[in-house]
Protein backbone atom coordinates (compact mmCIF):
# COMPACT_ATOMS: atom_id res chain seq x y z
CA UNK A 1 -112.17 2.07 95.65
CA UNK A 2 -113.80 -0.45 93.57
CA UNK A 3 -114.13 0.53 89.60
CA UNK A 4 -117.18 0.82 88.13
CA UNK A 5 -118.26 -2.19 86.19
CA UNK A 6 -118.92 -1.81 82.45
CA UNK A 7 -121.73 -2.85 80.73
CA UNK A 8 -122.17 -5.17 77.35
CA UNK A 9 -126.00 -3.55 75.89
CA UNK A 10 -126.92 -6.53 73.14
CA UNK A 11 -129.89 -6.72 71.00
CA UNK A 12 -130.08 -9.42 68.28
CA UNK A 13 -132.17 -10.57 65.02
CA UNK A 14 -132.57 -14.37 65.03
CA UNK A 15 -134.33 -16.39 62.15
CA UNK A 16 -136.58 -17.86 65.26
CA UNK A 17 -137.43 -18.16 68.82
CA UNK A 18 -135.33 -21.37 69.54
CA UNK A 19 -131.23 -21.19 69.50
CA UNK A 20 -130.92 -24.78 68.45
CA UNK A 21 -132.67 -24.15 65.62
CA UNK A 22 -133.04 -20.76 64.44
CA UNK A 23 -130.14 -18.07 63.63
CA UNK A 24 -128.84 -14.91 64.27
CA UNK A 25 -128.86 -12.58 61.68
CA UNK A 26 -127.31 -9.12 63.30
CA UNK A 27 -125.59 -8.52 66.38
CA UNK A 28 -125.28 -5.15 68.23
CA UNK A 29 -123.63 -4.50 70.93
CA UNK A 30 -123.15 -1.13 72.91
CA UNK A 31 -120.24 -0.75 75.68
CA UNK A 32 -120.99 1.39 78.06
CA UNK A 33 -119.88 2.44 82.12
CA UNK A 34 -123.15 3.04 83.24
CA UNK A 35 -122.87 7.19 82.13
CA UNK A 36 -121.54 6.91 78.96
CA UNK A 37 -120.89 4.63 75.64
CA UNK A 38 -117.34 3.53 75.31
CA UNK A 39 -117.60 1.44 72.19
CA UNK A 40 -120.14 0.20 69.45
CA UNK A 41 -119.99 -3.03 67.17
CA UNK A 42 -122.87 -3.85 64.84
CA UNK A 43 -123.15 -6.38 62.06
CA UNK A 44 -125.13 -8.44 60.09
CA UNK A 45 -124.33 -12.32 59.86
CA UNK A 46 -125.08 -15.19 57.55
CA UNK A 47 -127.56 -17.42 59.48
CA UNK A 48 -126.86 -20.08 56.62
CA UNK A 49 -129.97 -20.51 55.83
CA UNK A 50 -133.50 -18.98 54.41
CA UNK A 51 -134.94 -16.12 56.22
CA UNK A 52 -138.63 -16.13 56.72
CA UNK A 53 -140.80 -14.30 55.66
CA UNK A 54 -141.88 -12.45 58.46
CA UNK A 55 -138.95 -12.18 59.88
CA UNK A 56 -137.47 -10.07 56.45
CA UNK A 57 -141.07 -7.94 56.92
CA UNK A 58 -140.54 -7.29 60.43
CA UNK A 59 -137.04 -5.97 60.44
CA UNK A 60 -136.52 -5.41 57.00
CA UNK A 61 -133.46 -7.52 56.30
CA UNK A 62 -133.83 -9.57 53.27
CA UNK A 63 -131.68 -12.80 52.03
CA UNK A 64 -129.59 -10.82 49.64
CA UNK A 65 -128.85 -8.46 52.57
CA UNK A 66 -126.76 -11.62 53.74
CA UNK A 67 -125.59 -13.26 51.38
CA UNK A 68 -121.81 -11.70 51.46
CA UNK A 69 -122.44 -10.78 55.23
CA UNK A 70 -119.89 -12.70 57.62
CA UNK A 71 -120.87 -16.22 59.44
CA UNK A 72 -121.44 -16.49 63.05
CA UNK A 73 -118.22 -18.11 63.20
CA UNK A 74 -116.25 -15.28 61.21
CA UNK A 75 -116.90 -13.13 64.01
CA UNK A 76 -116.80 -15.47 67.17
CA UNK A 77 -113.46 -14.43 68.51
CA UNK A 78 -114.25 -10.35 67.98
CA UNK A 79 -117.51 -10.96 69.61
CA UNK A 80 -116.51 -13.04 72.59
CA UNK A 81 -113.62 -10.52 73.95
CA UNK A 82 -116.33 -7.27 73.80
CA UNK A 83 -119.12 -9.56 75.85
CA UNK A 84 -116.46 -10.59 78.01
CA UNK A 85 -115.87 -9.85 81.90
CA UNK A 86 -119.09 -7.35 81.95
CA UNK A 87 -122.48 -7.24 82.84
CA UNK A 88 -124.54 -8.88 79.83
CA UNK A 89 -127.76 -6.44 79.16
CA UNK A 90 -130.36 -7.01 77.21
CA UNK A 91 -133.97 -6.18 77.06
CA UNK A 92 -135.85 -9.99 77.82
CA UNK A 93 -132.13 -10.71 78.59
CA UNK A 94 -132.20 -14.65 78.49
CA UNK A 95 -133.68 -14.69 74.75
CA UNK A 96 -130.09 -12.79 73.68
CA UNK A 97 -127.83 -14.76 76.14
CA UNK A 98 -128.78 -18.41 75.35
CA UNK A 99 -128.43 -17.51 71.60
CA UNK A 100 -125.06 -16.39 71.63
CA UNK A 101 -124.52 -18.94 74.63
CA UNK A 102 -125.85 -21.71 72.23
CA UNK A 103 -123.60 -20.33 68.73
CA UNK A 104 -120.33 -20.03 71.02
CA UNK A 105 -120.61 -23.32 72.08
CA UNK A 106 -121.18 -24.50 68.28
CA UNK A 107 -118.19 -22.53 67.76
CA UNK A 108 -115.85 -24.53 70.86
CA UNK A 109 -116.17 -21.52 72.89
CA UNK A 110 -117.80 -20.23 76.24
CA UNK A 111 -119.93 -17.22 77.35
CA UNK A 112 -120.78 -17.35 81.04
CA UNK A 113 -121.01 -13.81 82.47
CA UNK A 114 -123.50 -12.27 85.08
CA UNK A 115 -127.23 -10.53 83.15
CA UNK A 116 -129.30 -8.04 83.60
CA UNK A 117 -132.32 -7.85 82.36
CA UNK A 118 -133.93 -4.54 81.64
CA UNK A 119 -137.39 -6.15 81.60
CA UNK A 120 -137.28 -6.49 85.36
CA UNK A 121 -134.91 -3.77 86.10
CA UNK A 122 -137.90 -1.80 84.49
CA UNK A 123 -140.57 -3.13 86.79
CA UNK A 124 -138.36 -2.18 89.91
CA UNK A 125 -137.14 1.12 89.56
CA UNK A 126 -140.09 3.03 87.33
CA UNK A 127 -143.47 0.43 88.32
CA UNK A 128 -146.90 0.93 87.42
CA UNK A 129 -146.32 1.65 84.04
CA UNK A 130 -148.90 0.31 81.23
CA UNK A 131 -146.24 -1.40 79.23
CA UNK A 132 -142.49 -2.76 79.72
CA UNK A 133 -142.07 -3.88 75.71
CA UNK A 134 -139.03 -2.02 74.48
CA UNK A 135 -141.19 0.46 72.54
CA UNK A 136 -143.97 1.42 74.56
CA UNK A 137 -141.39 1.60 77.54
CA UNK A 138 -139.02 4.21 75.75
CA UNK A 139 -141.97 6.05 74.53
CA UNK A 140 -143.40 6.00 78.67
CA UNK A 141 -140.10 7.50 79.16
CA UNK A 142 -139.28 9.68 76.18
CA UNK A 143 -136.32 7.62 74.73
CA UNK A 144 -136.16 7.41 70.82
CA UNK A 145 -135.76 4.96 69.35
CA UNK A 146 -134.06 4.80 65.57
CA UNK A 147 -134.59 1.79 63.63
CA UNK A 148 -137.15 -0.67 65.62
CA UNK A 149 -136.44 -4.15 65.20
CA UNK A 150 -132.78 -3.69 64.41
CA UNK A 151 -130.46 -4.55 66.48
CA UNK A 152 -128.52 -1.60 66.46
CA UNK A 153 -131.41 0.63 66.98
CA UNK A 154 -132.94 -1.59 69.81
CA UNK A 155 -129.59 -1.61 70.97
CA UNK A 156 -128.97 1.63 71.68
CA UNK A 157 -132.46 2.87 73.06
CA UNK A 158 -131.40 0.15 75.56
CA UNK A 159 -128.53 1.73 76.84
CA UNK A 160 -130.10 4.72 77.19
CA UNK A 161 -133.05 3.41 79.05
CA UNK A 162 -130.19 1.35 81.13
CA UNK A 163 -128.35 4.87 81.88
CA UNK A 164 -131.95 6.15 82.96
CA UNK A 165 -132.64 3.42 85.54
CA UNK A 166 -129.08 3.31 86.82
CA UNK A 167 -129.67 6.97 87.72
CA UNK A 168 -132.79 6.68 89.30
CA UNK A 169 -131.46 3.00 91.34
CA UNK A 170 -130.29 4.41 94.32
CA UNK A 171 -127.31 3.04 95.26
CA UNK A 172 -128.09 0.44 92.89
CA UNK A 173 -130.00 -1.28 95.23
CA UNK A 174 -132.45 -3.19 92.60
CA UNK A 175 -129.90 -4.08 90.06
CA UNK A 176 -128.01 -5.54 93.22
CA UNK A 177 -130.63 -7.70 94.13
CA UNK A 178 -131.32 -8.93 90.62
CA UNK A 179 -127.94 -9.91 90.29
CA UNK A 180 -127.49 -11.63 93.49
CA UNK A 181 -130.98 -13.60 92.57
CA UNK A 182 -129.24 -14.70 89.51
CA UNK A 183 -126.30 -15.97 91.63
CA UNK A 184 -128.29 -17.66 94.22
CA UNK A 185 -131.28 -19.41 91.61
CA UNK A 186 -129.42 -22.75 91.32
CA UNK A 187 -127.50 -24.42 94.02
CA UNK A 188 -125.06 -26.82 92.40
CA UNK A 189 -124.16 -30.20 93.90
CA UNK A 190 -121.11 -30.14 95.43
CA UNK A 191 -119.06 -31.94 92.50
CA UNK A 192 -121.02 -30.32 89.62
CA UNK A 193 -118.63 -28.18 87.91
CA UNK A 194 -120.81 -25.13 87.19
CA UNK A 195 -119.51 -24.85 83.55
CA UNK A 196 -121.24 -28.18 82.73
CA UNK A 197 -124.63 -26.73 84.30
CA UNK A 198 -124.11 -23.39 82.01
CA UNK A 199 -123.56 -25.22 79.09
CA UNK A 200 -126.85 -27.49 79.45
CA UNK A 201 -129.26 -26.72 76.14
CA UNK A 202 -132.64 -25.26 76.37
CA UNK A 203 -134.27 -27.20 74.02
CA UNK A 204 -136.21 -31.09 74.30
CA UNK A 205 -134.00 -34.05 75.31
CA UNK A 206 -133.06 -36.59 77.54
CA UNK A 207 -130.14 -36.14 80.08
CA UNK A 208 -128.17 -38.16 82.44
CA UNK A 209 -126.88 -37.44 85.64
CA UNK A 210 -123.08 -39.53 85.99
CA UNK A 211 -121.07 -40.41 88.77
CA UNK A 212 -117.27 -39.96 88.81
CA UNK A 213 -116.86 -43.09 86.90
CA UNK A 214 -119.14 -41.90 84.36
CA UNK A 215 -121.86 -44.48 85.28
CA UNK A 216 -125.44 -43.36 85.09
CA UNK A 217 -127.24 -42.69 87.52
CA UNK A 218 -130.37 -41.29 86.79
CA UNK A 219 -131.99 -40.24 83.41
CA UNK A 220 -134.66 -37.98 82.65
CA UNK A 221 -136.19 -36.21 79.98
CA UNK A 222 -137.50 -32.35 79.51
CA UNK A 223 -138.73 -29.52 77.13
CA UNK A 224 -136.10 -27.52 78.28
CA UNK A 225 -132.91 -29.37 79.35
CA UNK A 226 -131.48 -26.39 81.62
CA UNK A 227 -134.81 -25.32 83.53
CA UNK A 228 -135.66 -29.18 84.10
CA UNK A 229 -132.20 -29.65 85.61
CA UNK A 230 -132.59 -26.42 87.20
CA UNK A 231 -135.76 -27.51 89.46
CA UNK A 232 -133.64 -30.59 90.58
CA UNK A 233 -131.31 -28.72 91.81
CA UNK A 234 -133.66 -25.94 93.39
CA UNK A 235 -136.27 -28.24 94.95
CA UNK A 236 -135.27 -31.47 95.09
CA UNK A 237 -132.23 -31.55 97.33
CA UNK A 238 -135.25 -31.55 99.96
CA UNK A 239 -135.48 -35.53 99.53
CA UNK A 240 -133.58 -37.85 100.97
CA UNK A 241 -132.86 -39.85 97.73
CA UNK A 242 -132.22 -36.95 95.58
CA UNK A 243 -129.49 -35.95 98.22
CA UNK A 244 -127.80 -39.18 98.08
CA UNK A 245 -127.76 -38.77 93.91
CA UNK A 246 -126.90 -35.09 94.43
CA UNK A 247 -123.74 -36.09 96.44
CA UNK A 248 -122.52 -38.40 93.77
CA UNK A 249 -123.35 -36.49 91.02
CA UNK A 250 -120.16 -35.25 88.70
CA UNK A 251 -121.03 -34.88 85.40
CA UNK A 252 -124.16 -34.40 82.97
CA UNK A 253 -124.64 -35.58 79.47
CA UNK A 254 -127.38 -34.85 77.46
CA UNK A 255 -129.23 -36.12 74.27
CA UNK A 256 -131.32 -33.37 72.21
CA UNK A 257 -134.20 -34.54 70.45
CA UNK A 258 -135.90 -31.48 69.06
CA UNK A 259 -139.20 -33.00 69.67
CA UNK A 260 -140.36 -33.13 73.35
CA UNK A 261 -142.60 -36.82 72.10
CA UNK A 262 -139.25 -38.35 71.27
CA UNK A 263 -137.75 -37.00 74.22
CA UNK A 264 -140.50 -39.01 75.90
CA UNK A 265 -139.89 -42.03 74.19
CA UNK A 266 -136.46 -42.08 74.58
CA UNK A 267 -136.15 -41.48 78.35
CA UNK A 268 -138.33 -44.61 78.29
CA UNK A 269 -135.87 -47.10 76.07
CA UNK A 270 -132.95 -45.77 77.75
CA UNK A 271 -134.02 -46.59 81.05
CA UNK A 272 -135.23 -49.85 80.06
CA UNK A 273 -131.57 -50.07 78.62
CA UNK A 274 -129.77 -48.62 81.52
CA UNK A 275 -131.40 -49.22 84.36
CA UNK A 276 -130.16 -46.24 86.70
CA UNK A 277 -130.20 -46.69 90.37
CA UNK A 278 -132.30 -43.58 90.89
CA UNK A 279 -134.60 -44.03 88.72
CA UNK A 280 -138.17 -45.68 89.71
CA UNK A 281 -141.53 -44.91 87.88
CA UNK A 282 -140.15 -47.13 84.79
CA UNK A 283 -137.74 -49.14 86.00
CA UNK A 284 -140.03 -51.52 87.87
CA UNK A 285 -142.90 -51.83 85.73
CA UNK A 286 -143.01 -55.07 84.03
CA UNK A 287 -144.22 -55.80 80.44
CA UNK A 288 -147.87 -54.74 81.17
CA UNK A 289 -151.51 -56.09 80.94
CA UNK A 290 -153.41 -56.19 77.74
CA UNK A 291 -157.31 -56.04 76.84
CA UNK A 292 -158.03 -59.16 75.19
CA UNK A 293 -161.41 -60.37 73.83
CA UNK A 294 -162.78 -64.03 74.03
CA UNK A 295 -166.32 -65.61 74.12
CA UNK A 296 -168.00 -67.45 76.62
CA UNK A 297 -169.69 -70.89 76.54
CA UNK A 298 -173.05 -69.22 76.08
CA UNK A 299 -171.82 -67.28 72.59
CA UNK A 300 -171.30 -63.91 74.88
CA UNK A 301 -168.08 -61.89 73.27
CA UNK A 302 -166.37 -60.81 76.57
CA UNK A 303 -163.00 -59.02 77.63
CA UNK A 304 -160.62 -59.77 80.09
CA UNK A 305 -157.24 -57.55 81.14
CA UNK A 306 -154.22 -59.91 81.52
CA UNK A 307 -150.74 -59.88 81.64
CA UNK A 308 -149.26 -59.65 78.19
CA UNK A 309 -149.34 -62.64 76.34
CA UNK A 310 -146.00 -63.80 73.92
CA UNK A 311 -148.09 -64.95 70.85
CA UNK A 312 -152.00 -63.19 71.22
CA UNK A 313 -152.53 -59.72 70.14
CA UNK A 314 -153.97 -57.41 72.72
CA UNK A 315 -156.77 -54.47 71.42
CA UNK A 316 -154.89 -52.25 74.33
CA UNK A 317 -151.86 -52.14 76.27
CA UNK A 318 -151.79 -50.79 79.65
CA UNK A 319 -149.06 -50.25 82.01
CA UNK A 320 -150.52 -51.42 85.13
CA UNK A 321 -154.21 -53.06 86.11
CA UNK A 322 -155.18 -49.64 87.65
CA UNK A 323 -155.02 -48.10 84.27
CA UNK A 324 -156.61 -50.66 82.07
CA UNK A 325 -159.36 -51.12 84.77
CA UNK A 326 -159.80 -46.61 84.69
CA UNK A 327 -159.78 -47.25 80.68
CA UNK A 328 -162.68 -49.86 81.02
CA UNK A 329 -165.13 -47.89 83.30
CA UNK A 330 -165.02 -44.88 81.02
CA UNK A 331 -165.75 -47.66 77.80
CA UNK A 332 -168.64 -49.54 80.19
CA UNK A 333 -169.79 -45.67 81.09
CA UNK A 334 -169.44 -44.56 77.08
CA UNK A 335 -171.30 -47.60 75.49
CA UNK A 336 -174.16 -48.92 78.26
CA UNK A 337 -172.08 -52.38 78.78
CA UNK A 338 -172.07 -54.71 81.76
CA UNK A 339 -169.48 -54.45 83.93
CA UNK A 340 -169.65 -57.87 84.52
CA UNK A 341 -168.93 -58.94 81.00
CA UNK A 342 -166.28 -56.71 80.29
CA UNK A 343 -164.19 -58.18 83.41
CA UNK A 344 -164.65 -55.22 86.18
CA UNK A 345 -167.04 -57.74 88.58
CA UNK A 346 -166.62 -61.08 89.03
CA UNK A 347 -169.57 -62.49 91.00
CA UNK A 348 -171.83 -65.97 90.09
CA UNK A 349 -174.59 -64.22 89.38
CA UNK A 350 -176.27 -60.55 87.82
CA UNK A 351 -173.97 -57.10 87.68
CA UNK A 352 -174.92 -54.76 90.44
CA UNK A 353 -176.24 -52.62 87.95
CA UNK A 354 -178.71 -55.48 86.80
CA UNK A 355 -180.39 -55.55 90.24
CA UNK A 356 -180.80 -51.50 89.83
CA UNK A 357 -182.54 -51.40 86.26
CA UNK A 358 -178.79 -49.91 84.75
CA UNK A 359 -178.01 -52.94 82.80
CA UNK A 360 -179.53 -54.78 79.63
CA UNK A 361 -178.86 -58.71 81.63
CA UNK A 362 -176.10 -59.90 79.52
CA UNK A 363 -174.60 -61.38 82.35
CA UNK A 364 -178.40 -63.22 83.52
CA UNK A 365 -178.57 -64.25 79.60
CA UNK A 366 -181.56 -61.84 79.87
CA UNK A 367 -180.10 -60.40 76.89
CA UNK A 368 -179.53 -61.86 73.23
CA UNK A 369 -175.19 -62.74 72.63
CA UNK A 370 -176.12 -60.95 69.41
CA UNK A 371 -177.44 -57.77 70.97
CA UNK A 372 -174.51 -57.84 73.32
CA UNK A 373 -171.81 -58.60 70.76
CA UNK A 374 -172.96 -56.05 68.68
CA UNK A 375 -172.39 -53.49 71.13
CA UNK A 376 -169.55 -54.57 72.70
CA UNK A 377 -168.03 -54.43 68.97
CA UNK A 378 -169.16 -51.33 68.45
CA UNK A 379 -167.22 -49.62 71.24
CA UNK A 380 -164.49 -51.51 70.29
CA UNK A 381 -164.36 -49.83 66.82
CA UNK A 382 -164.49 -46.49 68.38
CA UNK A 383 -161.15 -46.99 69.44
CA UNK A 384 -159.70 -46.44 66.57
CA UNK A 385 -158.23 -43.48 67.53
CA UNK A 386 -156.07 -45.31 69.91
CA UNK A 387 -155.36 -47.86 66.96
CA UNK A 388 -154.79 -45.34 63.78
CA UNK A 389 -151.54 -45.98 61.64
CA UNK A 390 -149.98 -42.31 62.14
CA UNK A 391 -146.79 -40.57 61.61
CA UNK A 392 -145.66 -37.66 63.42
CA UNK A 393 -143.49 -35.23 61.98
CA UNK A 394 -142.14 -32.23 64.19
CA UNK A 395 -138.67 -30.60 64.80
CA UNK A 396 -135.39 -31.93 64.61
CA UNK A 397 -132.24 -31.35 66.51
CA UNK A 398 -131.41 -29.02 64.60
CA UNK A 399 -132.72 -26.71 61.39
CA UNK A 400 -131.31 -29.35 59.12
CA UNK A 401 -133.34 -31.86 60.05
CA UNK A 402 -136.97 -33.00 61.14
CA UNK A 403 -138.33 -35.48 63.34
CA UNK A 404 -140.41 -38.73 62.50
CA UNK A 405 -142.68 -41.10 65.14
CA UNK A 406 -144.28 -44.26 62.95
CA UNK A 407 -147.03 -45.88 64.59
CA UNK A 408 -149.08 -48.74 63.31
CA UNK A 409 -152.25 -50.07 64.76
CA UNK A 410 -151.52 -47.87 67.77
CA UNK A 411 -148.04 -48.92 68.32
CA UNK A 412 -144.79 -47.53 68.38
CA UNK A 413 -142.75 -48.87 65.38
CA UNK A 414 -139.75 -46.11 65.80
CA UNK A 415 -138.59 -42.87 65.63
CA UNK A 416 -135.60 -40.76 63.82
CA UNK A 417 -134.41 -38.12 61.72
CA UNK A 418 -134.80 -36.84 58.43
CA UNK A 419 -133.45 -33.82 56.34
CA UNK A 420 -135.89 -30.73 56.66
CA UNK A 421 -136.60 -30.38 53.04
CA UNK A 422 -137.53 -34.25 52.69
CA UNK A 423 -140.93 -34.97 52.21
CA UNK A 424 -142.14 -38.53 53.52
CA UNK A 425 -144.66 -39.71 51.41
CA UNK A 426 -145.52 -43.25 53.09
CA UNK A 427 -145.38 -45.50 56.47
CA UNK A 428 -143.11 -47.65 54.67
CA UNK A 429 -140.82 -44.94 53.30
CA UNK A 430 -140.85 -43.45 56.91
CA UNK A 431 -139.96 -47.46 58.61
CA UNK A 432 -136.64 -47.41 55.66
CA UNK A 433 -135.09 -43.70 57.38
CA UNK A 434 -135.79 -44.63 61.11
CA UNK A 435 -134.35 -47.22 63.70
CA UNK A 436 -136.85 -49.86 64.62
CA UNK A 437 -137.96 -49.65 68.58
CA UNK A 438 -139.99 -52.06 70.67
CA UNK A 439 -143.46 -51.42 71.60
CA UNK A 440 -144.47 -51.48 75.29
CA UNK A 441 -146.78 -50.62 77.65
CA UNK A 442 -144.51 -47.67 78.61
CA UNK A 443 -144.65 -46.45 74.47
CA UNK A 444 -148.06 -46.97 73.45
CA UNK A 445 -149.04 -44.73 77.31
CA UNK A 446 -146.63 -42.07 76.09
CA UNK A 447 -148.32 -42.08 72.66
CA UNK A 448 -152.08 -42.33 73.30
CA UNK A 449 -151.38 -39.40 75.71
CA UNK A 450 -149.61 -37.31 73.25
CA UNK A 451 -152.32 -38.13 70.26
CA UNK A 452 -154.55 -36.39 72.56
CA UNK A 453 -152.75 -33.28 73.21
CA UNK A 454 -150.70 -33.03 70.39
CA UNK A 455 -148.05 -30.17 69.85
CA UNK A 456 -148.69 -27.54 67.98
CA UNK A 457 -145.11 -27.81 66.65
CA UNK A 458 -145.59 -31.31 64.47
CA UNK A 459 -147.62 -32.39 61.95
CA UNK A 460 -149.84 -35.57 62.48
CA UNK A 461 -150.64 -37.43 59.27
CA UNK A 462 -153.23 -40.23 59.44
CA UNK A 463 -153.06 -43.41 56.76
C-alpha cells in the first residue's frame, strides 16, 4: 500500500511582486500528512536591501526587524531538504514557488517538486463561494487566522484550510486532476532536458533555442521568459517548421533584461547578429524605406518614400513600403494634403480627390507652393513626437540596477545599465554609461510603438 504523501504548506513576505528583483523577507513553512502537522520552520531573512514602505505597514516587519536576521543564503540548505520530495502548497501557489525557485538558483541549487495550489483546489471542492482570497476564504469556512500577512500565520490557516479540502476531496479526485494538469501543461521536445525548462526566469528577456552543438537556432524575446517558452512548446509543435526546430532543439539560454523595451530591442540586434535559421519576420527585412522631402520644379515641397539613402537624412524610417504608405494616409487624412503630392498617386494629371471637390489643387497648381508648403510643414512638425530626444528609464536585471533607452531625434542611440540609486541627469551623461547601437528600421518601429503605449514600469523623460 502506497504511503501517504506529505505536504510542504509555504507562505512568504517578499519586498515585491517580481523574484528577480524583489526579496523575501520571512519564510514559513508547515509539514504536514494531510491529517496532521509534523513539523514547523519559520524565520525572518535579510532581503539585503530597503524594505518599502508599504510593505513594513502591511505586515508589520520593519528594517531593524532584519537587520541581524539570517540571509537567504544562510538558510538555503535547511530550507531546501524540508521543501524537498513533497507536494509544494501554497495559497496563489506559483507567486511562493518561483521565489524560492528563483533564490535557490541564485544560491547554485534546485527546487523542482509537484504544487498545489489552494486557490484552485478551493474553487473545486467548496464552489460558489463570494471570495477565494486567503482571508475571506477562512472566514467562509470558519478557519482563524493569527497574524495576517505573516507568513507564519498565513501559513498555518493554510494547512488547515488544506486538511479541510482534503477531507471533503473524495478520493482526492480534484487534487488528482490538478496535479496531473500540472504534469501534462508543457510537452517538452524530445532532447530538452526538463531541468533547463524549470529553471527558465519569469521575468523580460531574450532567449535562444540551441542545437546540440550549441548553435542558435532561433531567438526570441518575452515578458515572461518561462510562459513565452511555455506556449512554444504547448501550441506550436502544430507547425511544420516549429517541429523541425523542436526536434533539434537541446538546450536554452537566456538573456534577462528587466525591461520588456530592451528585450525588444535586443531580440532585434541579435538576430541581425545571428541570423538563426528559424527565425523570419526580421531576418529578411532589408535596411528599410525612408520619408524624404524634396521640391518640385514648380516650388511645390513634396515627399517621396524610398529606400534608405547612405548620406540623406530621412524625417521617418519605415520597415517596409506597406507601413510608410499606412503612415502617410493617416498624415494626408490628419492635415487635408494631396495624395498626389505626398507620393501615394502617381498619375499626369489632378488627385482623385481633386476631381471630387476633397482637395485644395496642389497637384493642378490650382493652389499657391506657399499655401501648400505651409501645410505640408506643418504636419511635418507635428511629428515631433515621433522625433523627441527621450530617455527611458525602467527596471534592471536586477534590484541593483536600472535600465536606460537614449533616443535622439527619434532614433535609437543605445541602451544599458545603471546602478538603481544613480540619477541620470543628461542625454550625454546617459550616451557615457551605455553601449552605442545602430538605428534601423527594425529600432525606431519598436520605439515609436512603445512611446505610444508606454509601461507603466519606466519613467520617460523628454529633453
Amino acid at each position: 500500500m502506497a504511503s501517504s504523501p506529505l505536504y510542504a504548506v509555504v507562505d512568504l513576505e517578499t519586498t515585491g511582486g517580481r523574484p528577480e528583483q524583489d526579496g523575501i523577507i520571512e519564510v514559513a513553512v508547515v509539514i504536514t500528512n494531510g491529517k496532521e502537522v509534523i513539523e514547523e520552520y519559520e524565520t525572518l531573512v535579510n532581503p539585503g536591501r530597503r524594505i518599502p514602505s508599504f510593505i513594513e505597514g502591511l505586515t508589520g516587519i520593519s528594517q531593524s526587524m532584519l537587520s541581524d536576521a539570517p540571509t537567504f543564503a544562510d538558510i538555503a540548505d535547511t530550507l531546501l531538504p524540508l521543501l524537498q520530495d513533497k507536494i509544494f502548497v501554497a495559497h496563489n501557489v506559483a507567486f511562493d514557488y518561483n521565489f524560492l525557485r528563483h533564490h535557490f538558483r541564485l544560491n547554485g541549487q534546485s527546487l523542482s517538486e509537484k504544487r498545489l495550489c489552494t486557490v484552485r483546489y478551493a474553487r473545486a471542492v467548496v464552489p460558489d463561494l463570494p471570495s477565494y482570497s486567503l482571508g475571506k476564504l477562512c472566514r467562509s469556512l470558519d478557519i482563524s487566522i493569527n497574524g495576517r500577512h505573516r507568513a507564519y500565520g498565513d501559513a498555518y490557516a493554510t494547512t488547515q484550510l488544506l486538511h479541510l479540502l482534503l477531507d471533503q476531496d473524495h478520493e482526492l479526485g480534484h487534487q488528482l486532476k490538478l496535479l496531473k494538469r500540472q504534469g501534462n501543461k508543457t510537452n517538452l521536445p524530445p532532447n530538452l532536458p526538463f531541468e533547463v525548462y524549470e529553471g527558465l526566469p519569469t521575468t523580460p528577456g531574450v532567449y535562444y533555442f540551441m542545437d546540440d552543438r550549441q548553435q542558435v537556432l532561433y531567438v526570441g524575446k518575452a515578458r515572461n521568459i518561462r510562459k513565452r517558452v511555455n506556449a512554444h512548446f504547448s501550441k506550436d509543435l502544430k507547425m511544420k517548421n516549429m517541429k523541425a526546430l523542436f526536434e533539434q532543439l537541446h538546450h536554452i539560454d537566456y538573456e534577462l533584461t528587466g525591461s520588456e523595451l530592451i528585450a525588444y530591442l535586443h531580440e532585434a540586434k541579435e538576430i541581425k547578429r545571428l541570423q538563426p535559421t528559424f527565425n523570419r519576420a526580421l531576418k529578411r527585412r532589408e535596411k528599410g524605406y525612408g520619408l524624404y522631402t524634396y521640391f518640385d520644379q514648380n516650388g511645390y515641397m513634396r515627399l517621396a518614400l524610398n529606400r534608405l539613402k547612405g548620406q540623406e537624412e530621412p524625417h521617418l524610417i519605415f520597415p517596409s513600403v506597406a507601413e510608410g504608405r499606412r503612415f502617410l494616409y493617416r498624415l494626408s487624412m490628419d492635415h487635408g494634403l494631396c495624395e498626389k503630392m505626398i507620393g501615394l498617386q502617381r498619375t499626369a494629371d489632378a488627385c482623385t480627390d481633386f476631381t471630387v471637390g476633397r482637395c485644395e489643387g496642389p497637384c493642378v497648381g490650382d493652389w499657391p507652393p506657399q499655401s501648400h508648403n505651409a501645410r505640408l510643414q506643418t504636419a511635418l512638425s507635428e511629428l515631433s513626437h515621433l522625433q523627441s530626444n527621450v530617455l527611458i528609464v525602467g527596471l534592471g536585471r536586477s534590484f541593483t540596477e536600472k535600465s536606460v533607452v537614449c533616443c535622439e531625434n527619434g532614433k535609437l542611440v543605445g541602451y544599458g545599465y545603471v546602478d538603481a540609486d544613480h540619477t541620470v541627469s543628461s542625454p550625454d551623461e546617459a550616451k557615457d554609461l551605455i553601449s552605442p547601437v545602430p538605428h534601423t528600421a527594425d529600432t525606431q518601429r519598436i520605439v515609436r510603438a512603445y512611446l505610444h503605449r508606454p509601461s507603466k514600469d519606466d519613467t520617460i523623460i523628454r529633453y
